[in-house]
C-alpha atoms as a PDB file:
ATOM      1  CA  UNK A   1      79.235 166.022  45.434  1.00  0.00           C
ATOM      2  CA  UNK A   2      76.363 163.793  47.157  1.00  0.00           C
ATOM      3  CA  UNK A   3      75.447 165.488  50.343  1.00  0.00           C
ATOM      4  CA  UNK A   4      74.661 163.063  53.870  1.00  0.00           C
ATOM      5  CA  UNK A   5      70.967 163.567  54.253  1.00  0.00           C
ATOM      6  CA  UNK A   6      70.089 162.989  58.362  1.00  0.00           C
ATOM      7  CA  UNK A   7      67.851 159.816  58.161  1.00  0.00           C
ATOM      8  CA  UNK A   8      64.416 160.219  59.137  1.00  0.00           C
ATOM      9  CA  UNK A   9      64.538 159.222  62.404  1.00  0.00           C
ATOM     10  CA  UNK A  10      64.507 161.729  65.126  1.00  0.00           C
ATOM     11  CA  UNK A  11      67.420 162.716  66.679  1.00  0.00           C
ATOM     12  CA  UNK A  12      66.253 163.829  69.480  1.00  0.00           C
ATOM     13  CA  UNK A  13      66.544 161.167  71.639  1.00  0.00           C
ATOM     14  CA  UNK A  14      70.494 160.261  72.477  1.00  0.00           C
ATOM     15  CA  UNK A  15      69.402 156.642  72.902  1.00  0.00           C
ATOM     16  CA  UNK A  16      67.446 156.237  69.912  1.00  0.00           C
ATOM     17  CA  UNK A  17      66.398 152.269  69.042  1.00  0.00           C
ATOM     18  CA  UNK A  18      69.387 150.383  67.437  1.00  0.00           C
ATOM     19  CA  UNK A  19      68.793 150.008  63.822  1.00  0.00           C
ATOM     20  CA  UNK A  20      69.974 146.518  62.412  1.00  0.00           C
ATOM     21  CA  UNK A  21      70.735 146.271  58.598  1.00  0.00           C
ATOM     22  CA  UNK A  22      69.692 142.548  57.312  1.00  0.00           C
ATOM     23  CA  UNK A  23      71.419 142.063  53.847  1.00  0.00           C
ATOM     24  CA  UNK A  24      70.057 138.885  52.646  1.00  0.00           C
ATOM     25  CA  UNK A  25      68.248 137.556  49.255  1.00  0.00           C
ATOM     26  CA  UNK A  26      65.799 135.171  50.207  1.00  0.00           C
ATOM     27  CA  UNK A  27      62.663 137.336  51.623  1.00  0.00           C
ATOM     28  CA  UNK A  28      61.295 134.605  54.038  1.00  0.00           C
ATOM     29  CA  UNK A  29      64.962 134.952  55.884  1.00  0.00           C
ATOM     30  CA  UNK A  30      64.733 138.606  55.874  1.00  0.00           C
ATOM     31  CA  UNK A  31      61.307 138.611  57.195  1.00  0.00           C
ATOM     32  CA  UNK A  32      61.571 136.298  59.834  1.00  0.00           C
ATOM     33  CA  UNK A  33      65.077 137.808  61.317  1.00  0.00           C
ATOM     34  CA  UNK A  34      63.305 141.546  61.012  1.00  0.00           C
ATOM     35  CA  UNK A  35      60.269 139.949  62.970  1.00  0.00           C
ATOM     36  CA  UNK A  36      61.816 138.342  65.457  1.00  0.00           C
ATOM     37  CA  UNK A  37      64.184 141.683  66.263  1.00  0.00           C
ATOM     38  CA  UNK A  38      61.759 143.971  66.149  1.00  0.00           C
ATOM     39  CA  UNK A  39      59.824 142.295  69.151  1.00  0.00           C
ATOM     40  CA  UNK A  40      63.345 143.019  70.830  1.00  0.00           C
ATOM     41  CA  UNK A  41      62.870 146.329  70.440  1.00  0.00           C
ATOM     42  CA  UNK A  42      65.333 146.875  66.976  1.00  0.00           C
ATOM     43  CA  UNK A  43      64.192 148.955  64.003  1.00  0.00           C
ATOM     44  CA  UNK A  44      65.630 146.964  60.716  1.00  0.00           C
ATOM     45  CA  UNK A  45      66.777 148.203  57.548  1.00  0.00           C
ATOM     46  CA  UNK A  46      66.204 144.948  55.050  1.00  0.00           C
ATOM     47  CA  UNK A  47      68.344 144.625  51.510  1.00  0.00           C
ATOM     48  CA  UNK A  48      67.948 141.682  49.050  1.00  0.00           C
ATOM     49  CA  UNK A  49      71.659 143.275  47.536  1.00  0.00           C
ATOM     50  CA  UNK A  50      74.325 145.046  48.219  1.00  0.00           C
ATOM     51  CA  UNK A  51      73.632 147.776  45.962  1.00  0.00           C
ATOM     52  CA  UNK A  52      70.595 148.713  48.113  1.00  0.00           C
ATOM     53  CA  UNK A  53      72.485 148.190  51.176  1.00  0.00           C
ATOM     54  CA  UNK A  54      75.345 150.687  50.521  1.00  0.00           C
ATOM     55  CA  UNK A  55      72.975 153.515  48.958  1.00  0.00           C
ATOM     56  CA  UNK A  56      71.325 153.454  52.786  1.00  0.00           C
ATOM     57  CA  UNK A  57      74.554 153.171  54.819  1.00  0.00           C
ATOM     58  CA  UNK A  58      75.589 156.299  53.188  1.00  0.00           C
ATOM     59  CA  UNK A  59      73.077 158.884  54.250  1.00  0.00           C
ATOM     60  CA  UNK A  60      71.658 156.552  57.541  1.00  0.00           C
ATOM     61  CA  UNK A  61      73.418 155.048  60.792  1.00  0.00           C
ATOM     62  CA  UNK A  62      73.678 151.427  61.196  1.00  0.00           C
ATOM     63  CA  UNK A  63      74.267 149.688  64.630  1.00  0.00           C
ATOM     64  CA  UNK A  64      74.781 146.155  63.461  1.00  0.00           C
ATOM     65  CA  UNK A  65      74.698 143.890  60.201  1.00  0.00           C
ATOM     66  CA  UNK A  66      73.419 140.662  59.724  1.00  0.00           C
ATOM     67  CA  UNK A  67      74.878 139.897  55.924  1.00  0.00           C
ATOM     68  CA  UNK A  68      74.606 136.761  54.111  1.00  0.00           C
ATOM     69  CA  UNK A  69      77.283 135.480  51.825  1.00  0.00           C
ATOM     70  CA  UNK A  70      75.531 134.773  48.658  1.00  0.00           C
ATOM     71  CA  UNK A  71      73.792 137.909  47.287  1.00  0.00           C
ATOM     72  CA  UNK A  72      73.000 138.367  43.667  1.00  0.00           C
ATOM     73  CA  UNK A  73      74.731 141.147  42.580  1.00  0.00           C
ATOM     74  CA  UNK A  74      77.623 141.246  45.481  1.00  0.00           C
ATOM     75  CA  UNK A  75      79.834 138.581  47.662  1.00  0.00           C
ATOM     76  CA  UNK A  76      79.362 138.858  51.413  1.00  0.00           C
ATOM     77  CA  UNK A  77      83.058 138.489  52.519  1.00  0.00           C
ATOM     78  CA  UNK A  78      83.528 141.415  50.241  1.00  0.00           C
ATOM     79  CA  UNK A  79      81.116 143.544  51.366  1.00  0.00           C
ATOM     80  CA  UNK A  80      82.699 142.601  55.147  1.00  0.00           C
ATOM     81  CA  UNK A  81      85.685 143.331  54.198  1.00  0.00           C
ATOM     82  CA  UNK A  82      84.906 147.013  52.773  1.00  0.00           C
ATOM     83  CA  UNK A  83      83.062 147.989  56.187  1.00  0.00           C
ATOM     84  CA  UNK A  84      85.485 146.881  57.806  1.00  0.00           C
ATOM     85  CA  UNK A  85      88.195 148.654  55.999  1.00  0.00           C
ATOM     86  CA  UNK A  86      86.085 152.076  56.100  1.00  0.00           C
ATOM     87  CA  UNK A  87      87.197 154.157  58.943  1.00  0.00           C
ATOM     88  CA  UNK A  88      82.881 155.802  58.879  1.00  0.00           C
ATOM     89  CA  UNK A  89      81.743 151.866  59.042  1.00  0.00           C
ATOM     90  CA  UNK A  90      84.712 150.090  60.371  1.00  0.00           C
ATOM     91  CA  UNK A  91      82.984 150.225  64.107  1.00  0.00           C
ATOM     92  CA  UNK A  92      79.777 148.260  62.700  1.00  0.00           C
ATOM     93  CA  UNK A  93      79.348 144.861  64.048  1.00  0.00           C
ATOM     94  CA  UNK A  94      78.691 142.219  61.679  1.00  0.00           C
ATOM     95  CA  UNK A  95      77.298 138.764  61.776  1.00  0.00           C
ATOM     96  CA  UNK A  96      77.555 136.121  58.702  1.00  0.00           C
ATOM     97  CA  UNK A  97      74.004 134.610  58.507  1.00  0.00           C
ATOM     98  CA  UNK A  98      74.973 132.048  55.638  1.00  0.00           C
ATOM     99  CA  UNK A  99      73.963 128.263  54.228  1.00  0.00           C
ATOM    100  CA  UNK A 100      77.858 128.256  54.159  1.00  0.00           C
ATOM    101  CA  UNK A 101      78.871 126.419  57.233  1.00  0.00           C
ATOM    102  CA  UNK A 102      82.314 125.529  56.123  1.00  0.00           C
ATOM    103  CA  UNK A 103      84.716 125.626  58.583  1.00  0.00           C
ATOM    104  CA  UNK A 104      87.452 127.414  56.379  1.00  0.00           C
ATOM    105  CA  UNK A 105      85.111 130.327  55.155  1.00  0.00           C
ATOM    106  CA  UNK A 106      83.760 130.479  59.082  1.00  0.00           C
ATOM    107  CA  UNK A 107      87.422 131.054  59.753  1.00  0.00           C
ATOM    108  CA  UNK A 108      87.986 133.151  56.673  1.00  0.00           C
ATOM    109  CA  UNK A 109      84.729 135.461  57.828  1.00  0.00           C
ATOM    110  CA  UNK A 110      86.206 136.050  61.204  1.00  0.00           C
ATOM    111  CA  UNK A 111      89.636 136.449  59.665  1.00  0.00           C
ATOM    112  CA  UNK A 112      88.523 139.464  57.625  1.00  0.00           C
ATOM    113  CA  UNK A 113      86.486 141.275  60.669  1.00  0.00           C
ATOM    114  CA  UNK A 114      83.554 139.566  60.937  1.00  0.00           C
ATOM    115  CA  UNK A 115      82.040 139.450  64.635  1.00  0.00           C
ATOM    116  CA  UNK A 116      79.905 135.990  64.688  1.00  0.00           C
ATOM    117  CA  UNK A 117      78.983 133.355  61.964  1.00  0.00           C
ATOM    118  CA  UNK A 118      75.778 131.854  62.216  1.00  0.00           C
ATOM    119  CA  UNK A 119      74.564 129.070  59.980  1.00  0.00           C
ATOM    120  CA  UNK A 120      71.197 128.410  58.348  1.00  0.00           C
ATOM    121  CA  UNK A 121      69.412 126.675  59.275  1.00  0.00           C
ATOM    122  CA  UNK A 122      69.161 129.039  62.352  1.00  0.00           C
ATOM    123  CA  UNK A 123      67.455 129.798  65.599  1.00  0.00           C
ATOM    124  CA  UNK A 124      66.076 133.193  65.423  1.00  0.00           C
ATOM    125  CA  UNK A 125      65.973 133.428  69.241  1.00  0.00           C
ATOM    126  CA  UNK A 126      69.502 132.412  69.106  1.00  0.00           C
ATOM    127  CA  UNK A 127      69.963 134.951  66.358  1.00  0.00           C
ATOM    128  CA  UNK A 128      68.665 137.426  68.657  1.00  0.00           C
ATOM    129  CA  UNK A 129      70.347 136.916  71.437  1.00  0.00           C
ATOM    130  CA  UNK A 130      73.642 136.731  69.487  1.00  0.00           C
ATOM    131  CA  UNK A 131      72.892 140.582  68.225  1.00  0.00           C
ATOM    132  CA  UNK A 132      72.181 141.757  72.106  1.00  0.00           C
ATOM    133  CA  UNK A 133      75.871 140.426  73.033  1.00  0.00           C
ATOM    134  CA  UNK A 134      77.424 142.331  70.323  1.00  0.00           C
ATOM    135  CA  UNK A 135      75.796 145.183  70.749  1.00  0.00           C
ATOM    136  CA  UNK A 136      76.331 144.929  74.630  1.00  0.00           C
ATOM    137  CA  UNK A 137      80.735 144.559  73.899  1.00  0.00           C
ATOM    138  CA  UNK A 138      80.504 146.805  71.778  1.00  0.00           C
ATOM    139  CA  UNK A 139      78.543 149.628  73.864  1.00  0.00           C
ATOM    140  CA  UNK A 140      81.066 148.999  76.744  1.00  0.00           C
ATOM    141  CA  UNK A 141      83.867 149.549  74.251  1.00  0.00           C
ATOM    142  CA  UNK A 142      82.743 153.324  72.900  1.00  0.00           C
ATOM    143  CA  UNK A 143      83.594 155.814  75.198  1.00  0.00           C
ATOM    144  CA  UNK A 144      80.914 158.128  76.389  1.00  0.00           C
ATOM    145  CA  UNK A 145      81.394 161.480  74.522  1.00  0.00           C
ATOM    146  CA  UNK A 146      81.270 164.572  77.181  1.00  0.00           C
ATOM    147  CA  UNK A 147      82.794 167.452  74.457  1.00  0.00           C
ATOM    148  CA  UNK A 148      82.625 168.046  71.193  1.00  0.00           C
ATOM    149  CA  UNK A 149      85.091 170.223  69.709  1.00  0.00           C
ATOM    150  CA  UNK A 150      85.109 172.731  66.284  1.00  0.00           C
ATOM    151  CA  UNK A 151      87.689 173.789  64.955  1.00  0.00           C
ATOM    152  CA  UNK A 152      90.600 175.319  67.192  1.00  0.00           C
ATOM    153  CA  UNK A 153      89.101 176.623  69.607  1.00  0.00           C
ATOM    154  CA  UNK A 154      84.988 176.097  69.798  1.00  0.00           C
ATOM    155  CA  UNK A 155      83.865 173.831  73.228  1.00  0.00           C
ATOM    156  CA  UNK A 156      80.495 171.782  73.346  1.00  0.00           C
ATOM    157  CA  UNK A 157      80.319 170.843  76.738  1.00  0.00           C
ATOM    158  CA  UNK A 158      77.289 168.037  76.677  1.00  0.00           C
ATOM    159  CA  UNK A 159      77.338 167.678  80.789  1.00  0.00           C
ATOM    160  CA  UNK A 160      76.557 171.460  80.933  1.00  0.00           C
ATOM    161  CA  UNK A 161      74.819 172.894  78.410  1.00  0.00           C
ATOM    162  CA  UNK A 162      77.895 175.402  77.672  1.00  0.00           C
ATOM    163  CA  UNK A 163      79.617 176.752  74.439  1.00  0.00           C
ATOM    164  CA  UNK A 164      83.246 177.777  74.815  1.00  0.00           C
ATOM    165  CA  UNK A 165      85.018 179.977  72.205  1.00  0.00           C
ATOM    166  CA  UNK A 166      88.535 180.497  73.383  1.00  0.00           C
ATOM    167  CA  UNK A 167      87.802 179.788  76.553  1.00  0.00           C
ATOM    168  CA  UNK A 168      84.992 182.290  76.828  1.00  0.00           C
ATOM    169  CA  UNK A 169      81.451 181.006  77.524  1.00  0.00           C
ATOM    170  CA  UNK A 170      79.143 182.338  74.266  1.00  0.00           C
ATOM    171  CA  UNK A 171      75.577 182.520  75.742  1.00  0.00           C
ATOM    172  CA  UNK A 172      72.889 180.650  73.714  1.00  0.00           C
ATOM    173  CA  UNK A 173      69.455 180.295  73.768  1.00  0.00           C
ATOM    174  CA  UNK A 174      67.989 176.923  74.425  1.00  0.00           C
ATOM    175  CA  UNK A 175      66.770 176.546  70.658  1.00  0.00           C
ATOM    176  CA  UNK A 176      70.500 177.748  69.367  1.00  0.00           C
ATOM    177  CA  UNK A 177      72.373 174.962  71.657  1.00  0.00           C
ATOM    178  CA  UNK A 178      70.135 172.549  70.741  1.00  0.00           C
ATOM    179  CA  UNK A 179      71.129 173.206  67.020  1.00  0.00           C
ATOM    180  CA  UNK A 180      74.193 173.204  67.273  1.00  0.00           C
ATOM    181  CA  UNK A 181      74.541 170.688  69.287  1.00  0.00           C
ATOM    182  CA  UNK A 182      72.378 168.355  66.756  1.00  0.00           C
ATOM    183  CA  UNK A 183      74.539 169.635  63.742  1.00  0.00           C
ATOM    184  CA  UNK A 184      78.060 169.193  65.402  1.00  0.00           C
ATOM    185  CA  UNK A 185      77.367 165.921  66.598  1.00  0.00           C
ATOM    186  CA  UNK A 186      77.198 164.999  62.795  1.00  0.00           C
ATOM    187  CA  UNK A 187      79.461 167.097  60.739  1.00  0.00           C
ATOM    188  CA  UNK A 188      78.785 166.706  57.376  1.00  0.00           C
ATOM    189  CA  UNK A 189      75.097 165.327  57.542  1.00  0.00           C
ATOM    190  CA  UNK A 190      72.478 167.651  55.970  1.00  0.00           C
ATOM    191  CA  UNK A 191      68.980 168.293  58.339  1.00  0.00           C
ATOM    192  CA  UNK A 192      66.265 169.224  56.803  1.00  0.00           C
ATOM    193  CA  UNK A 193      64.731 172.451  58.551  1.00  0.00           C
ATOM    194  CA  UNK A 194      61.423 169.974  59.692  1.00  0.00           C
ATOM    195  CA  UNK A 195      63.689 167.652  61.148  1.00  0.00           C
ATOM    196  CA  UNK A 196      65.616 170.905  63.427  1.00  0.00           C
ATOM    197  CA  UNK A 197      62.131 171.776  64.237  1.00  0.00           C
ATOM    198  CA  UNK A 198      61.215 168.012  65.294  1.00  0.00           C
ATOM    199  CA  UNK A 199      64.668 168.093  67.140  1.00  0.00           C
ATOM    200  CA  UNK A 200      63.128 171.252  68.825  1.00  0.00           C
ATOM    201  CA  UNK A 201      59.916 169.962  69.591  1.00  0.00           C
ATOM    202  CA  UNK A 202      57.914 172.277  67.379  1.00  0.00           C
ATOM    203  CA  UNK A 203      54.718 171.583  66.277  1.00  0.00           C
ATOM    204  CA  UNK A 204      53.683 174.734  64.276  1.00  0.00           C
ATOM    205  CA  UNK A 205      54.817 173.672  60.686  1.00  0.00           C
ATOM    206  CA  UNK A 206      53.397 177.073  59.095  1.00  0.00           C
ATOM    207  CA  UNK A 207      56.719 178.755  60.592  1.00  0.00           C
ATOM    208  CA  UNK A 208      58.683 176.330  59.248  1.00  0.00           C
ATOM    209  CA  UNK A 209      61.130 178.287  57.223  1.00  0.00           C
ATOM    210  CA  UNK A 210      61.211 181.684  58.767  1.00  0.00           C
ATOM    211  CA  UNK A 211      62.112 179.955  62.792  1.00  0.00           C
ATOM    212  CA  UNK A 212      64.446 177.621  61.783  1.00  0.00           C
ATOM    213  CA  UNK A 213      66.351 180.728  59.583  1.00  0.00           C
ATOM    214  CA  UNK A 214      66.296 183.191  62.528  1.00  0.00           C
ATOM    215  CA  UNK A 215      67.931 180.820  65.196  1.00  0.00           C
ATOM    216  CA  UNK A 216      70.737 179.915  62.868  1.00  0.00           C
ATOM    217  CA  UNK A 217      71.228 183.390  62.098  1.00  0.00           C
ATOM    218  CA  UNK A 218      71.184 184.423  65.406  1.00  0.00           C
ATOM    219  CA  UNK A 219      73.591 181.528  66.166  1.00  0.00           C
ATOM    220  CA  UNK A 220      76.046 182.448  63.167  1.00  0.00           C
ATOM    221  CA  UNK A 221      76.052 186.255  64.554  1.00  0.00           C
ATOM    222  CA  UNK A 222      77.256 184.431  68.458  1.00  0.00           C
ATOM    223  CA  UNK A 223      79.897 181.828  67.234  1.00  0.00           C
ATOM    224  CA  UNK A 224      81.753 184.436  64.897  1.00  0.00           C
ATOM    225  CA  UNK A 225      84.356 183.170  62.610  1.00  0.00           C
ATOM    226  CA  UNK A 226      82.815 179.552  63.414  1.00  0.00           C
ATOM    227  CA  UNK A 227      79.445 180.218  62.436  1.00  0.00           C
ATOM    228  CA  UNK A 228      81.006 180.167  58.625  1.00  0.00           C
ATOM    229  CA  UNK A 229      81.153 176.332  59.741  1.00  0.00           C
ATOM    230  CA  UNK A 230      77.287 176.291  59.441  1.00  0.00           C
ATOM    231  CA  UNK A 231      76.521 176.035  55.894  1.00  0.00           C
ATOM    232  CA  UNK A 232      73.363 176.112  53.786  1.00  0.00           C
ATOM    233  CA  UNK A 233      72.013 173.657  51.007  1.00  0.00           C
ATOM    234  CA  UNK A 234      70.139 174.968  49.099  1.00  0.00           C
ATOM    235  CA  UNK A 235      66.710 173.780  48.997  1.00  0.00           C
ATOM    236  CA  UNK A 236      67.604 170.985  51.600  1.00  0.00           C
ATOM    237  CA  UNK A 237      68.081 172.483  54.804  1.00  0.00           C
ATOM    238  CA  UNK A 238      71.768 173.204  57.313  1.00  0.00           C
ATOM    239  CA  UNK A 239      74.921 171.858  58.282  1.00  0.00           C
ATOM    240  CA  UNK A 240      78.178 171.960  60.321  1.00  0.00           C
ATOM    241  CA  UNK A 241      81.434 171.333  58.371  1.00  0.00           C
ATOM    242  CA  UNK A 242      85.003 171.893  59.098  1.00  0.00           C
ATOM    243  CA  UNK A 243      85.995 173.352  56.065  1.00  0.00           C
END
């Protein structure tokens, strides 16, 4: 079964830069959209097909699309309708950028989930400013996660630093919450042992292997039963799943 690899980005920062996915065949659209947002402040993931687009979506988080109708090798209102229909994507915003400006398919596109329909030829400012205000709703509508919770009975409490088995406080070292807390936060997703280390702000890549082995061991021996939840792939790296 295809693992989740963590994307490359860091996660060590809880308010890492917005990545926008732009889905769109014609390069000098792509280019100018991915131009214009990354002056905002946006990193962008650009696709010329679908294909490409749903191989990254997989293994990499996406906080807004901007999809146009006509791709070569896959139809836009599909593509809507499948994130939308996903419960992992169904929470990604989506704006039509399309040549289309029909009023029926405008009404179709919002019909089947899309958030805004914008027609070319386009204002990139506008364009812009149109991704802000969904990402602004749509902030305001996710609830600020405090705990995370494993299992039956294993407490991640994010406002102070504490793991809870049963009640009980476990005591971990700075490097061990920090793990866990980066693996539990994505259950399923596969780090790579430089990316924990990044996460832990370690600079000394000669100890790569034998540091990031001893604090998950050491974590494994603390959580008990749970720490069966912290798996290793093989020749990939660590991480936390339910199962």
């Amino acid at each position: 079964m295809e693992e989740n690899i963590a994307p490359e980005l860091s996660p060590f920062s809880s308010k890492a830069t917005k990545t926008i996915a732009i889905v769109d065949d014609e390069p000098d659209i792509v280019e100018l959209v991915s131009i214009h947002l990354k002056k905002s402040g946006y990193k962008t993931a650009e696709f010329e097909s679908g294909e490409g687009f749903f191989k990254f979506i997989k293994s990499n988080k996406v906080d807004l699309v901007i999809l146009d109708l006509m791709l070569p090798d896959s139809d836009g209102f599909e593509i809507c309708k499948f994130l939308k229909n996903e419960n992992d994507y169904s929470n990604i915003p989506v704006i039509m950028l399309t040549a289309r400006g029909d009023e029926t398919e405008k009404i179709l596109g919002l019909e089947i989930g899309a958030d805004d329909y914008v027609t070319k030829p386009f204002s990139p400012r506008e364009l812009v400013a149109r991704v802000k205000a969904i990402l602004r709703r749509n902030d305001k509508k996710t609830p600020e996660i405090h705990k995370i919770f494993i299992g039956d009975s294993l407490e991640i409490d994010l406002n102070k630093y504490e793991v809870k088995i049963e009640g009980q406080k476990i005591e971990l070292t700075s490097s061990e919450y920090k793990i866990l807390n980066l693996l539990s936060n994505k259950k399923g997703w596969v780090y790579s042992r430089e990316q924990i280390l990044d996460y832990l702000g370690v600079s000394d890549k000669g100890v790569l292997d034998r540091t990031v082995d001893v604090h998950i061991k050491n974590l494994r021996e603390k959580l008990g039963q749970y720490g069966l939840f912290i798996k290793n792939i093989r020749g990939v790296g660590y991480k936390l799943e339910e199962s």
